[in-house]
C-alpha atoms as a PDB file:
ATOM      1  CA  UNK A   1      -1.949 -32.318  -6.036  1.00  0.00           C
ATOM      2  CA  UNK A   2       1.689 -33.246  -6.847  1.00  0.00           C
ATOM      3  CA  UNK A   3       4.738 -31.372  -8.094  1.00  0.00           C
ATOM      4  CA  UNK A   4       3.734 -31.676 -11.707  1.00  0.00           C
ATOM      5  CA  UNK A   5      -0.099 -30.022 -11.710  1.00  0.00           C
ATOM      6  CA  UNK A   6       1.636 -27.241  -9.398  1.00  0.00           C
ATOM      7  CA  UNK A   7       4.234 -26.233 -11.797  1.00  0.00           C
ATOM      8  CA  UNK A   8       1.596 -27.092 -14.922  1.00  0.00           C
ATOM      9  CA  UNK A   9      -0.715 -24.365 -13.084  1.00  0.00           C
ATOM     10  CA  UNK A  10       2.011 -21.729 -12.104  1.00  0.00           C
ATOM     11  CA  UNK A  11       3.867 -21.707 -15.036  1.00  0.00           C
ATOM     12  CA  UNK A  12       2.429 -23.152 -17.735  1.00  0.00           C
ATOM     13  CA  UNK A  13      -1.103 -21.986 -18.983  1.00  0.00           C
ATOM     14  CA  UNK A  14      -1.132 -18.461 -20.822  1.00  0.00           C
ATOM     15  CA  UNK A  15      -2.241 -16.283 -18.205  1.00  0.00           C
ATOM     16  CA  UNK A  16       0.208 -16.999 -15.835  1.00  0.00           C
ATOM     17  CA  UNK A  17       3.127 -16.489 -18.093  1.00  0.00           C
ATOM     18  CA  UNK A  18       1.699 -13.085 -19.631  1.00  0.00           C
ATOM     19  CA  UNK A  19       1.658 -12.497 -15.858  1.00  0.00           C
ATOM     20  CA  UNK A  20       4.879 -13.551 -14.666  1.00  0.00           C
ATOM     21  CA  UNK A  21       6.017 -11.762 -17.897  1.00  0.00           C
ATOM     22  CA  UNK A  22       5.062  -8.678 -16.863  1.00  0.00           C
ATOM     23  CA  UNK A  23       6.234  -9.074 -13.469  1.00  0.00           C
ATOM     24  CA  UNK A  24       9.563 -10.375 -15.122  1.00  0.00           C
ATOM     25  CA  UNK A  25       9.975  -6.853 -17.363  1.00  0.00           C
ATOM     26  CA  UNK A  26       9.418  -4.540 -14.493  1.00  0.00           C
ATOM     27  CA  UNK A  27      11.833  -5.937 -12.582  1.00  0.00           C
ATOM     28  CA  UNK A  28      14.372  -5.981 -15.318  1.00  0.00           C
ATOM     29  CA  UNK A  29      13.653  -1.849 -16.376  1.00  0.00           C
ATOM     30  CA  UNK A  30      13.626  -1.024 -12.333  1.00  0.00           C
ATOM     31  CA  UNK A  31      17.156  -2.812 -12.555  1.00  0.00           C
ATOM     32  CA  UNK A  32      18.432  -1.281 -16.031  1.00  0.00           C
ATOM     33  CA  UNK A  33      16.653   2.145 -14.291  1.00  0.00           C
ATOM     34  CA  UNK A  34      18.929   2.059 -11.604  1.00  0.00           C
ATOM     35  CA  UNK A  35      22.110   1.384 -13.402  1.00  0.00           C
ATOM     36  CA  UNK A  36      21.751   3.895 -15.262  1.00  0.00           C
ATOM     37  CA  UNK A  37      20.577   7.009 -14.078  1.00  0.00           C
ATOM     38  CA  UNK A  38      18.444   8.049 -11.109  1.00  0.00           C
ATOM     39  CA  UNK A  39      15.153   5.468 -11.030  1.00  0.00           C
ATOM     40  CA  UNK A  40      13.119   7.880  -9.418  1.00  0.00           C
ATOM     41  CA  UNK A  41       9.949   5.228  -8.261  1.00  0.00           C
ATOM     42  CA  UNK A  42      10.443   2.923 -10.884  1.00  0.00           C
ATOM     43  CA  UNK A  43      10.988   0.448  -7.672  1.00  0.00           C
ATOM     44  CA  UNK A  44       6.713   0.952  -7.364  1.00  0.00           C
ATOM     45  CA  UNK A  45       6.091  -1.344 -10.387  1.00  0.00           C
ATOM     46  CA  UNK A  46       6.863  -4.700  -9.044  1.00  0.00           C
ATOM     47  CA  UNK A  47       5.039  -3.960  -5.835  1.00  0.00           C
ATOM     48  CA  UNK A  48       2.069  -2.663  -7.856  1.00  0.00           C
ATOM     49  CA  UNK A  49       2.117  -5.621 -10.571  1.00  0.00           C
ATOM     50  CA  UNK A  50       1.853  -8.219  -7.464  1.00  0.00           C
ATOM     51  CA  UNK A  51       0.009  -7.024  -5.146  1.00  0.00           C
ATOM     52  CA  UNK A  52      -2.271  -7.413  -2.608  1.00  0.00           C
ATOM     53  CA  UNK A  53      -0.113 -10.161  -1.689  1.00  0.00           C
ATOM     54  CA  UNK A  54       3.076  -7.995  -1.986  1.00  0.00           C
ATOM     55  CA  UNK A  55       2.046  -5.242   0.585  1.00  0.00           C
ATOM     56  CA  UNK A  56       0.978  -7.841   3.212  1.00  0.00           C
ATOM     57  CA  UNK A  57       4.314  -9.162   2.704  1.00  0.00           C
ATOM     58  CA  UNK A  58       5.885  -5.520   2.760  1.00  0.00           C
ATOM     59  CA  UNK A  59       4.045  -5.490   6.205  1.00  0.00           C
ATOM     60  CA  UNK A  60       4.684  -8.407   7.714  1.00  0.00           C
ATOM     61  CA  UNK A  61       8.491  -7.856   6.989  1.00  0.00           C
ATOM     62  CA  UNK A  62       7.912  -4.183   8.908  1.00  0.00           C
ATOM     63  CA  UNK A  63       5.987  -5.880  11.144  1.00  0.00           C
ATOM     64  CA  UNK A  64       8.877  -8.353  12.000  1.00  0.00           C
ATOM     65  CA  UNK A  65      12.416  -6.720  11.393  1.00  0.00           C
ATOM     66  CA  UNK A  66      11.120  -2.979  11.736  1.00  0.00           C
ATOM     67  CA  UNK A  67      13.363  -0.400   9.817  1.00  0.00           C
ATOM     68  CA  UNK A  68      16.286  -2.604  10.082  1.00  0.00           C
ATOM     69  CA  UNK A  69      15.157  -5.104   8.022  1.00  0.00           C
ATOM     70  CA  UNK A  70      16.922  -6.218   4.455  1.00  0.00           C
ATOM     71  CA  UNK A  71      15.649  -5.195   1.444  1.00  0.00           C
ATOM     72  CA  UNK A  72      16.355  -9.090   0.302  1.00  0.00           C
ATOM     73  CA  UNK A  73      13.338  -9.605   2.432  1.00  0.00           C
ATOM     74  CA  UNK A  74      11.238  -7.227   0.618  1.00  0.00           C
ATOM     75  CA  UNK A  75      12.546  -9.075  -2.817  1.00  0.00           C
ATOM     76  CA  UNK A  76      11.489 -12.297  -1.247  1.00  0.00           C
ATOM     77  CA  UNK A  77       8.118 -11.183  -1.074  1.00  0.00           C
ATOM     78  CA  UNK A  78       8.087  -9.796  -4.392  1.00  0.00           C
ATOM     79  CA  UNK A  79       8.717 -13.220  -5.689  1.00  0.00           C
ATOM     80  CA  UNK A  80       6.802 -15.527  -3.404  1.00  0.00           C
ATOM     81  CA  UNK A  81       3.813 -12.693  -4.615  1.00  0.00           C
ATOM     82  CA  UNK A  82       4.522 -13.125  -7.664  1.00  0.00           C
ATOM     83  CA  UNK A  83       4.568 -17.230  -7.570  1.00  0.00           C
ATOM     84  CA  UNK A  84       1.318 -17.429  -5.798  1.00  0.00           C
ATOM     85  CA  UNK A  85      -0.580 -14.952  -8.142  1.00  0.00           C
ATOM     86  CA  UNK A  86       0.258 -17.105 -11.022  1.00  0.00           C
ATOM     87  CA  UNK A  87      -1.044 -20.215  -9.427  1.00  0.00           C
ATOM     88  CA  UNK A  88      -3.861 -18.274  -8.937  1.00  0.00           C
ATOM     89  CA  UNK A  89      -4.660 -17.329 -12.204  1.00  0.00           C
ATOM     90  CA  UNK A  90      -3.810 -20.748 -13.145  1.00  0.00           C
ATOM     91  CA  UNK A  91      -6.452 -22.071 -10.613  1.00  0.00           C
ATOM     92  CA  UNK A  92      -9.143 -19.688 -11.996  1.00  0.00           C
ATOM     93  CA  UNK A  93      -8.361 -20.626 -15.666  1.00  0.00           C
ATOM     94  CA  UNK A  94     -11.332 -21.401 -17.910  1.00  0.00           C
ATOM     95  CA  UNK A  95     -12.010 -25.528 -17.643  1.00  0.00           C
ATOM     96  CA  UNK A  96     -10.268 -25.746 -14.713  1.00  0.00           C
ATOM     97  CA  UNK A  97     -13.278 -26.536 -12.867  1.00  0.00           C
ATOM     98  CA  UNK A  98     -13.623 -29.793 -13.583  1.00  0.00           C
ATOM     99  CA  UNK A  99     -10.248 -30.771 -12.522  1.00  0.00           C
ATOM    100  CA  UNK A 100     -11.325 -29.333  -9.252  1.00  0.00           C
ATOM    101  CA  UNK A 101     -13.462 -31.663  -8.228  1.00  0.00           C
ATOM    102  CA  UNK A 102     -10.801 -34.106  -8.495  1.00  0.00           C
ATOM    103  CA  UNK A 103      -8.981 -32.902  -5.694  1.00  0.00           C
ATOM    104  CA  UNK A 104     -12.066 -32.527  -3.105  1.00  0.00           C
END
């Protein structure tokens, strides 16, 4: 697979934009939330929206750093989530099967 088919299948097809989309909005209303009042557990969404993959990452980052560990590493996870869902749904995209094939 090179460079181009990876981007073609994360970012490209429908799915995975509606998808990053949505991942894209909560992140920007937990952000506006928090600037301007109290966000209450607004901060849920993006966890919710890309998960499982987000809460293994959530507990592999507790499982490393413990309590003391940045919250940059939580975003990180968010995002890397977030990217690997969407290839996902690319991968599983109607027609896609044939292409498959290809790569075996």
């Amino acid at each position: 697979m090179n460079s181009r088919t990876l981007l073609r299948l994360t970012f490209v097809n429908t799915a995975s934009a509606v998808y990053l989309g949505l991942v894209g909005a909560s992140v920007v209303f937990e952000g506006v939330a928090a600037l301007v009042s109290d966000p209450g557990i607004v901060g849920i969404w993006p966890f919710l929206l890309t998960a499982p993959c987000s809460l293994l990452a959530a507990g592999a980052v507790g499982a490393i750093g413990g309590m003391h560990a940045s919250v940059w590493f939580l975003v990180g996870g968010v995002v890397v989530s977030a990217l690997v869902q969407s290839f996902a749904l690319g991968v599983n995209r109607p027609g896609f099967g044939r292409d498959l094939r290809l790569w075996l």
